[in-house]
C-alpha atoms as a PDB file:
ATOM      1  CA  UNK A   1      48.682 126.121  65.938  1.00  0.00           C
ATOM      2  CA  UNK A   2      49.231 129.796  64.784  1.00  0.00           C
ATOM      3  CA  UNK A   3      51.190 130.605  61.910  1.00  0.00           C
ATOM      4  CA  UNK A   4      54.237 132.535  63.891  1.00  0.00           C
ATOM      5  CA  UNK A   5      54.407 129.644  66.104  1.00  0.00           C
ATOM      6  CA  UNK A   6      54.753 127.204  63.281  1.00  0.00           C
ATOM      7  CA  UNK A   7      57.110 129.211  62.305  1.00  0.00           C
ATOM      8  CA  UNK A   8      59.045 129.119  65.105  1.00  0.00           C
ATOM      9  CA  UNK A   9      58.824 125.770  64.917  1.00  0.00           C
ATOM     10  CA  UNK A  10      60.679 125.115  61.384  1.00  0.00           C
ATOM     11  CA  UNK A  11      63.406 127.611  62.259  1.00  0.00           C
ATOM     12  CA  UNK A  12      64.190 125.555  65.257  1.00  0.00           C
ATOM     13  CA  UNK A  13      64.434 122.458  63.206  1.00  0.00           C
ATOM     14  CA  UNK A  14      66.241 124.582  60.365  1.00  0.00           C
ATOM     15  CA  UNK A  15      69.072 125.547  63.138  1.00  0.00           C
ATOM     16  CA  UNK A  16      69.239 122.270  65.000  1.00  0.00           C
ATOM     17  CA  UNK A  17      69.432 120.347  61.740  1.00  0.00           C
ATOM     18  CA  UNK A  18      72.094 122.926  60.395  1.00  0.00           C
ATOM     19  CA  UNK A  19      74.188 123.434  63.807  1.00  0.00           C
ATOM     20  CA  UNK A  20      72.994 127.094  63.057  1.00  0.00           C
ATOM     21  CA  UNK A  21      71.863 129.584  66.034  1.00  0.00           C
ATOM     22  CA  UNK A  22      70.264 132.187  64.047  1.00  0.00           C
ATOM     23  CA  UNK A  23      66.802 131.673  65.843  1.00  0.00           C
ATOM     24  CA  UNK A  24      65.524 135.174  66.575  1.00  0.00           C
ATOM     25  CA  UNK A  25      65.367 135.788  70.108  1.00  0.00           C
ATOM     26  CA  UNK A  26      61.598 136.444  70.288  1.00  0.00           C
ATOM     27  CA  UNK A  27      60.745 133.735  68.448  1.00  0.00           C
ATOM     28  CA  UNK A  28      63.100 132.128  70.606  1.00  0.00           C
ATOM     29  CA  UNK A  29      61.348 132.617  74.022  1.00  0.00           C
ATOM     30  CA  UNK A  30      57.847 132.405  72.526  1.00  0.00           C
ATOM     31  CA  UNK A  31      58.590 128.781  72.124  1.00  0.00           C
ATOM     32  CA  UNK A  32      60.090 128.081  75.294  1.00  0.00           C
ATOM     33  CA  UNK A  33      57.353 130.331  77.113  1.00  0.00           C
ATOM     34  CA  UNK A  34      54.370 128.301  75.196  1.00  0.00           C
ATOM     35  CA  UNK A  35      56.509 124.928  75.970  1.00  0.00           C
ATOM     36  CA  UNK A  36      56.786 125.583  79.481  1.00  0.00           C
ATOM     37  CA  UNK A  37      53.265 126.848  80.213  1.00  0.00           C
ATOM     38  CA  UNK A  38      51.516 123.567  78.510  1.00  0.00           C
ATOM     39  CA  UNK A  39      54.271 121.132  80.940  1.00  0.00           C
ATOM     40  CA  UNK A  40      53.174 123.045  83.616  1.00  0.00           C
ATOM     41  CA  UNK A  41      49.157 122.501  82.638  1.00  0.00           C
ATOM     42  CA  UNK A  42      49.852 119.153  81.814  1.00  0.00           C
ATOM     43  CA  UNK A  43      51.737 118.087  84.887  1.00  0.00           C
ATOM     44  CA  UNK A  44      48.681 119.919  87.036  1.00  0.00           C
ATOM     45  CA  UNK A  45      45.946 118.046  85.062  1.00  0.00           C
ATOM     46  CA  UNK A  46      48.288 114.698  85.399  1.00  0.00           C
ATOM     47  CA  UNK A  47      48.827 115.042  88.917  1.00  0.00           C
ATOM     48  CA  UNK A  48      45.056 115.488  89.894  1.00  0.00           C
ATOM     49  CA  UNK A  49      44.362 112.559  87.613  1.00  0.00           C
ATOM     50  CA  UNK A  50      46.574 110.744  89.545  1.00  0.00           C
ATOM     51  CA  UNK A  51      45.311 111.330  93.034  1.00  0.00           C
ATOM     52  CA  UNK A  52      42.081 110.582  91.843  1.00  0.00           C
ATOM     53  CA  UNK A  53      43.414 107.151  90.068  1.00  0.00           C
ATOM     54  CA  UNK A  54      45.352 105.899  93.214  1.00  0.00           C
ATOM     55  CA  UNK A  55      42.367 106.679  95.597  1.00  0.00           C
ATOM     56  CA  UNK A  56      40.141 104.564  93.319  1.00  0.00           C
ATOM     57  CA  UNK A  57      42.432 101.901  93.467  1.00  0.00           C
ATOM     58  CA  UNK A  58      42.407 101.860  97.239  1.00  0.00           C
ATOM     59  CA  UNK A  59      39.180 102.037  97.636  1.00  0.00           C
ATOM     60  CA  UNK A  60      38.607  98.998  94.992  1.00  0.00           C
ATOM     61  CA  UNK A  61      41.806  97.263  97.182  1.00  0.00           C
ATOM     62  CA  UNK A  62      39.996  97.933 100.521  1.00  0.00           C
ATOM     63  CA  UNK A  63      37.155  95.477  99.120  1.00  0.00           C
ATOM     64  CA  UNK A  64      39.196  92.883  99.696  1.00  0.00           C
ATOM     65  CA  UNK A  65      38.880  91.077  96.621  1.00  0.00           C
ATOM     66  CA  UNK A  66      41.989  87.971  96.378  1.00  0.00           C
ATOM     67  CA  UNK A  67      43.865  87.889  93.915  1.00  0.00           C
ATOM     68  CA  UNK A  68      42.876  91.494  92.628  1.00  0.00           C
ATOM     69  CA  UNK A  69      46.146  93.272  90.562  1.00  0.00           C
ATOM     70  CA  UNK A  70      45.742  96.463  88.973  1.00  0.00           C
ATOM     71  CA  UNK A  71      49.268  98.740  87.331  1.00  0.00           C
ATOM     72  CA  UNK A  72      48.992 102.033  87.029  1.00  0.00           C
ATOM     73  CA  UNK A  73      51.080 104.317  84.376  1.00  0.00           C
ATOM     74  CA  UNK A  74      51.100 107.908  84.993  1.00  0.00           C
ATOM     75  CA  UNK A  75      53.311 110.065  81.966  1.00  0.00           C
ATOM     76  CA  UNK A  76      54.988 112.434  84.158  1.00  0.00           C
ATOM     77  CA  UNK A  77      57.571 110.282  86.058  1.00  0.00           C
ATOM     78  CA  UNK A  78      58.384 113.326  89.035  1.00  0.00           C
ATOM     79  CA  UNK A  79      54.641 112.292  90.259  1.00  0.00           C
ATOM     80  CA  UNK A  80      55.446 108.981  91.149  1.00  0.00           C
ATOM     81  CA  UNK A  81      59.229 109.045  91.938  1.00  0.00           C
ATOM     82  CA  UNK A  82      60.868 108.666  89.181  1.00  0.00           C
ATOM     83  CA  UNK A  83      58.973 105.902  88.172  1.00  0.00           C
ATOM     84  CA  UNK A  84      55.993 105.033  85.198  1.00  0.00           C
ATOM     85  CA  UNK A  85      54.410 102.650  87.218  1.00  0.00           C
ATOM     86  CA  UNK A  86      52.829 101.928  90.371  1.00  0.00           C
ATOM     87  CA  UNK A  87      52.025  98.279  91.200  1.00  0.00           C
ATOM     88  CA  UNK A  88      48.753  97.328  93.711  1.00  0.00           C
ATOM     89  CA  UNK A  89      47.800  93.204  94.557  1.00  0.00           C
ATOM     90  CA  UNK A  90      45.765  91.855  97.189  1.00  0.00           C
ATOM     91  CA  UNK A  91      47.374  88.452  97.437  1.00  0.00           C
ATOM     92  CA  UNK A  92      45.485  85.332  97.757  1.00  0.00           C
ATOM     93  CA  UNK A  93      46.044  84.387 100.898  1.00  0.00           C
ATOM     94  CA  UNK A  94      44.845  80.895 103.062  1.00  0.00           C
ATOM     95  CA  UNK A  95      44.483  80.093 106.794  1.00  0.00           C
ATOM     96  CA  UNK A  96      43.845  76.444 105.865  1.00  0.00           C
ATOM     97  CA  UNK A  97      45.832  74.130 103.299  1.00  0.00           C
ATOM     98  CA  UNK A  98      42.679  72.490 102.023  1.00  0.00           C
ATOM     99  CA  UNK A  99      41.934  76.242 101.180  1.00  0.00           C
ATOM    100  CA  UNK A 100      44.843  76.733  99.689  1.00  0.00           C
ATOM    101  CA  UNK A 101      45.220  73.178  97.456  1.00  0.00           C
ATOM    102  CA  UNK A 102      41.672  74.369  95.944  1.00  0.00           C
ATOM    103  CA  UNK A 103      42.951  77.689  94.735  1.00  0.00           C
ATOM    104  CA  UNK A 104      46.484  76.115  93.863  1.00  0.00           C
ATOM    105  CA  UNK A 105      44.715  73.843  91.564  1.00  0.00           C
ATOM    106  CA  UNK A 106      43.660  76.236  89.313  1.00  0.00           C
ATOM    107  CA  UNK A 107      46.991  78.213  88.336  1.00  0.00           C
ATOM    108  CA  UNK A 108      49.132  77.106  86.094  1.00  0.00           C
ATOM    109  CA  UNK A 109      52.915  75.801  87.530  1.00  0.00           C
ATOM    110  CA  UNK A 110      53.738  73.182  89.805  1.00  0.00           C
ATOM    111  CA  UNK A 111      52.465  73.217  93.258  1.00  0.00           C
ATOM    112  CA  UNK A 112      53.496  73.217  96.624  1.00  0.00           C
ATOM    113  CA  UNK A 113      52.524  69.737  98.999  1.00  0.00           C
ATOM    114  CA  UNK A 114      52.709  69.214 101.945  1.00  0.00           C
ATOM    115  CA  UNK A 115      55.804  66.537 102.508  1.00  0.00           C
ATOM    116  CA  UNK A 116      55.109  62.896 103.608  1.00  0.00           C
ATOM    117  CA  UNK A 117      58.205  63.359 105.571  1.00  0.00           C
ATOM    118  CA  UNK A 118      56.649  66.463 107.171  1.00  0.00           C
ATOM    119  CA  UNK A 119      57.782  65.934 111.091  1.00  0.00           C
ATOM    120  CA  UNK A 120      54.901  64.642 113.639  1.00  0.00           C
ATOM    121  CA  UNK A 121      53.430  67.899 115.635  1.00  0.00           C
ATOM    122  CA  UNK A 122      54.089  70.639 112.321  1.00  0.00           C
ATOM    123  CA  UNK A 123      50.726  71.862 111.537  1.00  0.00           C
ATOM    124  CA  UNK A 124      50.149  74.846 108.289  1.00  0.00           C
ATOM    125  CA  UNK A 125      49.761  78.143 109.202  1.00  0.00           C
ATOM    126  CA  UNK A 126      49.483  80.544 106.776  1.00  0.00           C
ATOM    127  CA  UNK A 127      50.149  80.619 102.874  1.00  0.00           C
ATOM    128  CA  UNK A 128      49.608  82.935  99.783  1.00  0.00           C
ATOM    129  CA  UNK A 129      49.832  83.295  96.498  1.00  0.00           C
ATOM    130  CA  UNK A 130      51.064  86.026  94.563  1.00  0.00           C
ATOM    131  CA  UNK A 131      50.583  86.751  90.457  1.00  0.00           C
ATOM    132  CA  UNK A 132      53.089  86.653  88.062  1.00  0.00           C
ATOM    133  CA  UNK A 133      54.681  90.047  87.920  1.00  0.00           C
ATOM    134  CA  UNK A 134      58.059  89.010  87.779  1.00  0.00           C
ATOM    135  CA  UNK A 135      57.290  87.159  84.213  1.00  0.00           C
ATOM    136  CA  UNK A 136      55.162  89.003  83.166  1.00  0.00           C
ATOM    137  CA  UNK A 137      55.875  92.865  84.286  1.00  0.00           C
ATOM    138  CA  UNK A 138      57.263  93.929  80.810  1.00  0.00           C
ATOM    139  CA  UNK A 139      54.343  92.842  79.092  1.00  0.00           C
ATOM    140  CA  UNK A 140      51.547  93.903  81.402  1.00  0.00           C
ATOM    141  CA  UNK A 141      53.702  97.165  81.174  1.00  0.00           C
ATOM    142  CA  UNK A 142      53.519  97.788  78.092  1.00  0.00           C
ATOM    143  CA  UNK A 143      49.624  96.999  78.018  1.00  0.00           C
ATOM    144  CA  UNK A 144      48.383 100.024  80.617  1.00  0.00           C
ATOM    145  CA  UNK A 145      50.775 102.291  78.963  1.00  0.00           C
ATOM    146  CA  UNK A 146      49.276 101.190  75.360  1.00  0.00           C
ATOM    147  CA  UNK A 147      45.768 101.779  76.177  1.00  0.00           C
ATOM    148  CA  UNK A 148      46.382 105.594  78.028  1.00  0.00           C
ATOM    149  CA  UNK A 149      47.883 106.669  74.263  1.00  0.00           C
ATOM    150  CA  UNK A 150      44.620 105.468  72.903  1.00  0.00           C
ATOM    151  CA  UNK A 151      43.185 107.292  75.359  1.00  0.00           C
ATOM    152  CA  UNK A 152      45.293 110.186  75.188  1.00  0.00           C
ATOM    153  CA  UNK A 153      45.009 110.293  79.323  1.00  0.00           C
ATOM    154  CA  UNK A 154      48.447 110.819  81.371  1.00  0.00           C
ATOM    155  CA  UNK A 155      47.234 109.199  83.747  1.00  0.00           C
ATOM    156  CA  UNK A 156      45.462 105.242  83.864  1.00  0.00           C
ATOM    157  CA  UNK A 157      45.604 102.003  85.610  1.00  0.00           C
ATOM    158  CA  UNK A 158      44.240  98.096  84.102  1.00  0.00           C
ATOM    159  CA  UNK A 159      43.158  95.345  86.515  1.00  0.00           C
ATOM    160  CA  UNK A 160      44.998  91.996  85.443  1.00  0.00           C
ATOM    161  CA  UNK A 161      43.637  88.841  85.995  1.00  0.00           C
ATOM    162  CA  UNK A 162      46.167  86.052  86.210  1.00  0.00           C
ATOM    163  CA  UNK A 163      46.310  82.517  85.831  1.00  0.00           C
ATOM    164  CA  UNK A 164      49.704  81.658  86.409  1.00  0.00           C
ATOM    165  CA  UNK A 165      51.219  81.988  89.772  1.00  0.00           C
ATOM    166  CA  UNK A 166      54.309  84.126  90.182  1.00  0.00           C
ATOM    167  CA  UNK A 167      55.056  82.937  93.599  1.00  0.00           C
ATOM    168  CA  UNK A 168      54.191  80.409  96.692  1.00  0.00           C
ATOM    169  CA  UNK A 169      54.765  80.608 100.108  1.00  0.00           C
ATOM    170  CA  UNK A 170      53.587  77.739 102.957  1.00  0.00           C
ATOM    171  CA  UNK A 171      54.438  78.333 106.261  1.00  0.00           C
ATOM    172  CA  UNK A 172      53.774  75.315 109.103  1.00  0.00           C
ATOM    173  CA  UNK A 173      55.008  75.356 112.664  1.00  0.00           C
ATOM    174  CA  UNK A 174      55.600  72.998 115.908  1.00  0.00           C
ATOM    175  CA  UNK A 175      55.681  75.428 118.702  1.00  0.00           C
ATOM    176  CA  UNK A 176      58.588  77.455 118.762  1.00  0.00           C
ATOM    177  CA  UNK A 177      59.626  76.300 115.353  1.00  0.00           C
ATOM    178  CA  UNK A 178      58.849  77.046 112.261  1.00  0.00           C
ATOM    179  CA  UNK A 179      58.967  75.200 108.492  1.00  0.00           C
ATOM    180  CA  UNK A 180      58.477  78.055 105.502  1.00  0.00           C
ATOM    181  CA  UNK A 181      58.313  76.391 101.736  1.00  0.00           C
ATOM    182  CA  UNK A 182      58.780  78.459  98.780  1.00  0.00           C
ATOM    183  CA  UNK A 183      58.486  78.146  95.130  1.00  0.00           C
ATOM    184  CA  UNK A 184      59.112  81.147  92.567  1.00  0.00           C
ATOM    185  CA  UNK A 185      59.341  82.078  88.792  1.00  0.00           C
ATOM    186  CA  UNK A 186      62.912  82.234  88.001  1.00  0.00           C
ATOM    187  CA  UNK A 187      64.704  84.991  86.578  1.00  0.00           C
ATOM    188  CA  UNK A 188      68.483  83.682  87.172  1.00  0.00           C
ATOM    189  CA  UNK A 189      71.017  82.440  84.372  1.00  0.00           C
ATOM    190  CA  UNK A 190      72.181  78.978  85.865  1.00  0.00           C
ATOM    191  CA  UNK A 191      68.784  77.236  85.757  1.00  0.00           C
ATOM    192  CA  UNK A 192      67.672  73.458  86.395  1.00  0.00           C
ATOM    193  CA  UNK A 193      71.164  72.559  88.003  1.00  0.00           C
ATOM    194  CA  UNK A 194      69.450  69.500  89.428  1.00  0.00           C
ATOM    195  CA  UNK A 195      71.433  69.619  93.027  1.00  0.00           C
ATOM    196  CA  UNK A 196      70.395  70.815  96.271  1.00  0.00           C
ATOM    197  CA  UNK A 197      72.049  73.466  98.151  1.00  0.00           C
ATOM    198  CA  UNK A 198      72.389  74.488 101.422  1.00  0.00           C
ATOM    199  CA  UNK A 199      73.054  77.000 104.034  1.00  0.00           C
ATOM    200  CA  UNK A 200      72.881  77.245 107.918  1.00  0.00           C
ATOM    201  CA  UNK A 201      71.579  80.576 109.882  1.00  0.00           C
ATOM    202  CA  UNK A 202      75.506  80.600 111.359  1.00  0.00           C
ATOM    203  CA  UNK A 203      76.668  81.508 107.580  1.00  0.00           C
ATOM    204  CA  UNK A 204      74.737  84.539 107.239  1.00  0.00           C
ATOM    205  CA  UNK A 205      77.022  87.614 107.558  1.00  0.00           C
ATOM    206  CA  UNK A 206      76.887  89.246 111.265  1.00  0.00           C
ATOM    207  CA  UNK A 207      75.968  92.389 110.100  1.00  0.00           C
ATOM    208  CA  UNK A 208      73.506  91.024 107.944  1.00  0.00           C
ATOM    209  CA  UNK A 209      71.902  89.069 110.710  1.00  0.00           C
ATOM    210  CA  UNK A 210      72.364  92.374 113.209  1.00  0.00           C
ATOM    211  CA  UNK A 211      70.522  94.239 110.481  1.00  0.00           C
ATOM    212  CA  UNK A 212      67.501  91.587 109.518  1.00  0.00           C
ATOM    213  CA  UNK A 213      67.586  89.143 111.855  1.00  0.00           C
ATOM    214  CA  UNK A 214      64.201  87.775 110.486  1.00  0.00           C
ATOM    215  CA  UNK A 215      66.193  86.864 107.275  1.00  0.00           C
ATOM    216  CA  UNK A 216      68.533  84.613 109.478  1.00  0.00           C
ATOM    217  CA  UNK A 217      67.871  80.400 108.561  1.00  0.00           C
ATOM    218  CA  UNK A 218      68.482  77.832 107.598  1.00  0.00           C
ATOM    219  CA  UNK A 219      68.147  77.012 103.900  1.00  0.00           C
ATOM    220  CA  UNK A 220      67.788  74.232 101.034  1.00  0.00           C
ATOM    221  CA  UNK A 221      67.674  75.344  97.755  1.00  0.00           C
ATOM    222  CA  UNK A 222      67.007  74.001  94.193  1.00  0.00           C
ATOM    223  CA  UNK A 223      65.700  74.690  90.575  1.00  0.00           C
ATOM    224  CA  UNK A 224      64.938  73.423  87.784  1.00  0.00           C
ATOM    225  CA  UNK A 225      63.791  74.930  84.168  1.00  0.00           C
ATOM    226  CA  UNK A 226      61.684  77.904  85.579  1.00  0.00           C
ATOM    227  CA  UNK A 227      61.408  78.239  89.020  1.00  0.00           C
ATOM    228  CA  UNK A 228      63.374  78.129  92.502  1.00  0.00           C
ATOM    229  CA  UNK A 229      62.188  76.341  95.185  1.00  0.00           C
ATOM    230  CA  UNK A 230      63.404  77.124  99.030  1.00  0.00           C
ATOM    231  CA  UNK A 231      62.406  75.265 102.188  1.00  0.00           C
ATOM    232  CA  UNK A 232      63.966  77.288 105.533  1.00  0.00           C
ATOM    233  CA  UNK A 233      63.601  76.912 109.662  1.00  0.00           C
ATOM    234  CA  UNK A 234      64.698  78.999 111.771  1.00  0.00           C
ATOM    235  CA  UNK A 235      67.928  79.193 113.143  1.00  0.00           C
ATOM    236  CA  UNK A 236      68.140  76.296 116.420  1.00  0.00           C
ATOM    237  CA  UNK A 237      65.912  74.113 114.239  1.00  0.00           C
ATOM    238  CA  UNK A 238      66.584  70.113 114.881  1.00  0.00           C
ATOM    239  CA  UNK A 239      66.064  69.349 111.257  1.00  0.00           C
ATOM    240  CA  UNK A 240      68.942  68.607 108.973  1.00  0.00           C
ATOM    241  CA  UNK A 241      70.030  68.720 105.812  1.00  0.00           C
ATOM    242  CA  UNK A 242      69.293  65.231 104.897  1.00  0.00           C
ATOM    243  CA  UNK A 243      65.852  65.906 106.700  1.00  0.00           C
ATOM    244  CA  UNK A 244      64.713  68.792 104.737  1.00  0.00           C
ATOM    245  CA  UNK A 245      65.866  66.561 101.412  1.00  0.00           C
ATOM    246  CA  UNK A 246      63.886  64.218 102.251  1.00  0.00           C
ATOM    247  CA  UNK A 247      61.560  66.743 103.049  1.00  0.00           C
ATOM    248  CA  UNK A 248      61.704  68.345  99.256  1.00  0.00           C
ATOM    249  CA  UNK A 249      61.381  65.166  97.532  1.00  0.00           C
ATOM    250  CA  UNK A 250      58.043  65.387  97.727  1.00  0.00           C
ATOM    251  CA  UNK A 251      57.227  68.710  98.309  1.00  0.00           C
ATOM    252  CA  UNK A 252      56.410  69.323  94.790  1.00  0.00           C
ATOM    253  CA  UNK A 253      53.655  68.302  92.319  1.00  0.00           C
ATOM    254  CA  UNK A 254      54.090  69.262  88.357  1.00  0.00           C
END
């Protein structure tokens, strides 16, 4: 740095740390010209970088690799929204249950079963797996942005391998209707309440359902420690409450 602008430099900490405005006007500007001009640079560079960073990440996303997570941190927040950082997953998803029981088994948090009360003609459809951002966001966080200031880059993005699921959804179906299970990392206050509880597709609010009618069902609920479990059918389903209690009792292995 030259010596005027070091000068500047104290002076500006002299008068900010004095409530003093005695700054000479050159000086003044010189600082706020140099400051400006290196932003501008900086969000330039950043903002190529960044381009760059997010097509990688899509083309490394487009392999189709399960499970895959990678968080990217860019410094200059007006890039990206507003926002630090940019979250991509390809989810581990299953067309069969045996397929998905193999890949369950290896994560860490109770599992999803099917239920020996599961209705004669329901058959599984579809399921995934998703990692544990919710519990682990912060910290994961905190790791990208840690390793682009030893980097010095404004710009980076980690991949994140997971062991842990952060969510589970099973979805089976008999013709027109449909059986979704659901268990997920908790975040709420009131955890482990031990009861069930339960809501019908007619209780949702009209202009809810108007808006988002795929939100519309019916739904038993419960918790316990760390995580939420849901089991829903769509609205005009025969199964009741008692059913899908039955239903939940053992739809979960710890």
């Amino acid at each position: 740095m030259k010596k005027a602008m070091k000068a500047a430099v104290v002076v500006a900490g002299i008068a900010v740390l004095f409530g003093s405005v005695n700054m000479p006007e050159a000086a003044a500007n010189k600082v706020v010209s140099k400051s400006s001009q290196t932003a501008v640079k900086t969000s330039a560079v950043d903002k190529k970088a960044f381009e760059a960073a997010k097509a990688e990440i899509s083309k490394k996303l487009a392999q189709k690799n399960p499970g895959d997570l990678y968080i990217l941190y860019v410094r200059d927040k007006a890039l990206n929204g507003g926002s630090e950082f940019m979250n991509y997953m390809n989810l581990l998803q299953f067309k069969t249950y045996e397929d998905y029981l193999n890949q369950a088994a290896k994560l860490k948090g109770p599992t999803l079963t099917m239920p020996k009360a599961l209705p004669e003609g329901y058959k599984f459809v579809k399921g995934n797996i998703q990692p544990p951002l919710i519990k682990y966001l912060a910290q994961y966080q905190k790791e990208v942005k840690a390793e682009a200031a030893a980097q010095r880059k404004g710009v980076h993005y980690k991949k994140f391998d997971w062991k842990e699921f952060g969510e589970i959804n099973l979805h089976f179906a008999n013709g027109k209707d449909n059986l979704q299970m659901q268990v997920a990392y908790y975040v709420g206050k009131d955890k482990g309440n031990g009861g069930y509880n339960y809501h019908t597709a007619g209780e949702f609010d009209a202009e809810m359902a108007k808006k988002h009618p795929e939100f519309v069902s019916n739904t038993l609920s419960w918790s316990d420690q760390y995580y939420i479990y849901n089991i829903t059918t769509n609205p005009g389903n025969p199964l009741t409450k008692e059913e899908l209690i039955k239903l939940a009792e053992t739809a979960v292995k710890k």
